[in-house]
N, C-alpha and C. Protein backbone atom coordinates (compact mmCIF):
# COMPACT_ATOMS: atom_id res chain seq x y z
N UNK A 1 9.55 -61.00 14.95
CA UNK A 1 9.71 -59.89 14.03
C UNK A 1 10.03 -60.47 12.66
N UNK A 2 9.57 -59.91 11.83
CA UNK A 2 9.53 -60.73 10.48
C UNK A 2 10.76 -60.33 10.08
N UNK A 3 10.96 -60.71 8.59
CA UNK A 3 12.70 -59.94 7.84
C UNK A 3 12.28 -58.51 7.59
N UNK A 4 11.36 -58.17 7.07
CA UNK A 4 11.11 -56.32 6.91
C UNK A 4 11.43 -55.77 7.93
N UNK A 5 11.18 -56.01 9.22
CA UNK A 5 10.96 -55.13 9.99
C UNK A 5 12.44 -55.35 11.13
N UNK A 6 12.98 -56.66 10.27
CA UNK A 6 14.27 -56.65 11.51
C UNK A 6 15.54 -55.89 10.31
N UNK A 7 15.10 -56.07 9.01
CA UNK A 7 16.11 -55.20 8.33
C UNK A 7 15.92 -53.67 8.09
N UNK A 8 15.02 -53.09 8.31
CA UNK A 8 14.61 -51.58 8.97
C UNK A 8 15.10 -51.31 9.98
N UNK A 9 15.26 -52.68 11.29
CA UNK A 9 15.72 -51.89 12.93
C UNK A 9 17.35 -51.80 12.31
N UNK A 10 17.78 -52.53 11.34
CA UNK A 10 19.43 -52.63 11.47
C UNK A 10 19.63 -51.23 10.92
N UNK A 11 19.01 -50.63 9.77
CA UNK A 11 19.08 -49.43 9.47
C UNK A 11 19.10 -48.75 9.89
N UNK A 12 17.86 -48.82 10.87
CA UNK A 12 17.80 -47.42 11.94
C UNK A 12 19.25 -47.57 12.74
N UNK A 13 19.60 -49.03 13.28
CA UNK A 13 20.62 -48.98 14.06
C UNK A 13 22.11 -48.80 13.76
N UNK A 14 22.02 -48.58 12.33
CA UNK A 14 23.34 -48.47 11.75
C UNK A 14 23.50 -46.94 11.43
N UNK A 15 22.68 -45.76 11.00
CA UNK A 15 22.25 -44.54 11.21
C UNK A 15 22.42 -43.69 12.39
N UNK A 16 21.85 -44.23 13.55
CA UNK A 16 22.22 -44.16 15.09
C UNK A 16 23.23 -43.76 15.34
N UNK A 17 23.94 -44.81 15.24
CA UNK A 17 25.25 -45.15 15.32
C UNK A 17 26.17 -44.15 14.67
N UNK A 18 26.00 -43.80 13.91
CA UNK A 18 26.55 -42.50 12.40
C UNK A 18 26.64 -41.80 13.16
N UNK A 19 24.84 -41.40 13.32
CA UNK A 19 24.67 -40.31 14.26
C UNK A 19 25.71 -39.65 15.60
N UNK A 20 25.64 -40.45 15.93
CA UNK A 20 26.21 -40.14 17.46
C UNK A 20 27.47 -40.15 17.63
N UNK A 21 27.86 -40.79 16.27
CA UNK A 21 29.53 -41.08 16.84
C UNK A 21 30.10 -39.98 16.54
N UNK A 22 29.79 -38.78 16.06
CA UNK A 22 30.10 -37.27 16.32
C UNK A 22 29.97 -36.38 17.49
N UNK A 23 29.00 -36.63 18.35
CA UNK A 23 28.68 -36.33 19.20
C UNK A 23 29.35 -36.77 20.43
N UNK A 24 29.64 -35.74 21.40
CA UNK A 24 30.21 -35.71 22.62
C UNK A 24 29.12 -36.63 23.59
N UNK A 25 30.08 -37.49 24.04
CA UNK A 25 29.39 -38.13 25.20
C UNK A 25 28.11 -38.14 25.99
N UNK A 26 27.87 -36.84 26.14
CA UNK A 26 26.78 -36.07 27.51
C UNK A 26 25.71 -35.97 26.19
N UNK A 27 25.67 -35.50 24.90
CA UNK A 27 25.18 -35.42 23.84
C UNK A 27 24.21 -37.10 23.82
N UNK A 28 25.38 -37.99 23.47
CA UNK A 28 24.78 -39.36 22.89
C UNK A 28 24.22 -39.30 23.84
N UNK A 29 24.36 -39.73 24.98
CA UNK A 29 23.48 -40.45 26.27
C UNK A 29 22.47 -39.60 26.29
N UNK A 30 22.58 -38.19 26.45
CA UNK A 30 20.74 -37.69 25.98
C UNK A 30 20.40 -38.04 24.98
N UNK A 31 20.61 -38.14 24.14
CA UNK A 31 20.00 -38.77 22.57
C UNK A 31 19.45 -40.13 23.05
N UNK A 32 20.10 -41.34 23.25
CA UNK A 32 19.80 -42.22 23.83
C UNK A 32 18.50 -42.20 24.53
N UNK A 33 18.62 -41.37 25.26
CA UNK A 33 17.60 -41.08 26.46
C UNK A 33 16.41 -41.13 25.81
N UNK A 34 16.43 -40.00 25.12
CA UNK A 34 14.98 -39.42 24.47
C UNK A 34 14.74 -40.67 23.38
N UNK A 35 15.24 -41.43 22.22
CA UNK A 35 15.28 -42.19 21.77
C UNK A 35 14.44 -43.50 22.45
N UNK A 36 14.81 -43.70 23.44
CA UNK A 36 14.70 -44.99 24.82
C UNK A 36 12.87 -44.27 25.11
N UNK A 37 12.87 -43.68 25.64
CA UNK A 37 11.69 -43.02 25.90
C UNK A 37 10.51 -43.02 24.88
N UNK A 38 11.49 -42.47 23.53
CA UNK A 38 10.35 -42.30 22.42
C UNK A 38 9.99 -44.30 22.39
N UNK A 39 11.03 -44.81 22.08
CA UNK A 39 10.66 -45.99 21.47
C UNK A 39 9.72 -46.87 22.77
N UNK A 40 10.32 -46.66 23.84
CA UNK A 40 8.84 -47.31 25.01
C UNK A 40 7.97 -46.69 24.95
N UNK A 41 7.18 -45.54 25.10
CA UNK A 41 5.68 -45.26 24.54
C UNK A 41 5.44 -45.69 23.48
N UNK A 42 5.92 -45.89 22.34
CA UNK A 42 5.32 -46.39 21.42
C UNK A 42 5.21 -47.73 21.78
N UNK A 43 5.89 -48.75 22.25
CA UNK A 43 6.02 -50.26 22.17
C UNK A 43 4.87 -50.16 23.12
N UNK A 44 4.64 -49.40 24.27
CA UNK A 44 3.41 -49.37 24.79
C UNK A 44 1.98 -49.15 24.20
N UNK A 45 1.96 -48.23 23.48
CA UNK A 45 0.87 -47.87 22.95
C UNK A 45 0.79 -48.68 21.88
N UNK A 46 1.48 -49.68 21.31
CA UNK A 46 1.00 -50.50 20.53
C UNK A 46 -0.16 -52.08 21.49
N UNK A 47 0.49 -52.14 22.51
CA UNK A 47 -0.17 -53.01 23.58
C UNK A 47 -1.49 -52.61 24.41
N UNK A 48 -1.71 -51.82 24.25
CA UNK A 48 -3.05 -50.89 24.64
C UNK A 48 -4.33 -51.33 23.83
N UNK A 49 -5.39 -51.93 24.07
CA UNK A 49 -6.28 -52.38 23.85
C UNK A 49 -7.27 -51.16 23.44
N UNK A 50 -8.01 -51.47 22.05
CA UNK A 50 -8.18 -50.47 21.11
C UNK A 50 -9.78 -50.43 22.12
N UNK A 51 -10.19 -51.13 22.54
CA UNK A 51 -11.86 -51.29 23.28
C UNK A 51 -11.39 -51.58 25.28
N UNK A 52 -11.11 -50.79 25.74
CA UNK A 52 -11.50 -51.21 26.84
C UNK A 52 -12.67 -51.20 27.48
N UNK A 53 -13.05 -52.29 26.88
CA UNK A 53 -14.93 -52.31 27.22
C UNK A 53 -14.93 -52.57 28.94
N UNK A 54 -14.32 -53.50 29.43
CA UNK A 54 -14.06 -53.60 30.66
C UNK A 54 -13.88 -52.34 31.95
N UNK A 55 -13.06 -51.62 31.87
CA UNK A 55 -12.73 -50.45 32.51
C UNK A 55 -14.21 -49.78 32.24
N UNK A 56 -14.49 -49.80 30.71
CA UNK A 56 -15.90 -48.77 30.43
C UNK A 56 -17.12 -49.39 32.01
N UNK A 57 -17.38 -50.72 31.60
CA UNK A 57 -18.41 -51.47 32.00
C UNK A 57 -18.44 -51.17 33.44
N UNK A 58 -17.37 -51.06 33.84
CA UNK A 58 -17.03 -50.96 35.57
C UNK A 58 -17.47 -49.13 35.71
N UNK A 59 -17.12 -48.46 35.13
CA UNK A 59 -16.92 -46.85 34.92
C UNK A 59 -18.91 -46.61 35.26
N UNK A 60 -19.39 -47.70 34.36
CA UNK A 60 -20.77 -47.31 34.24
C UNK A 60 -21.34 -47.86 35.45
N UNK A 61 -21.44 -48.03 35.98
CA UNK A 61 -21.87 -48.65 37.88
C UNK A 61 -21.89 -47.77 38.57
């Protein structure tokens, strides 16, 4: 991760943090949750191959 993008996560993670620390317990940990969730589909869908010519090639048989 380069410096842009690791001094953006500290932001987000220092914000977060703001965030929640108002929030009742049962609150954060769903926040968390959905947060956790949002951020793995995305880290997934960045790994997803823009051509799956392969899957296609097999599909066509």
């Amino acid at each position: 991760m380069d410096k842009k993008a690791h001094e953006a996560l500290e932001r987000i993670r220092k914000d977060v943090t703001l965030t929640t620390s108002d929030m009742e317990n049962q609150d954060a940990a769903e926040f968390f949750n959905e947060l956790a969730d949002w951020a793995y589909a995305n880290g997934e869908a960045m790994l997803i191959d823009d051509e799956p010519e392969k899957q296609d090639d097999y599909e066509d048989r």
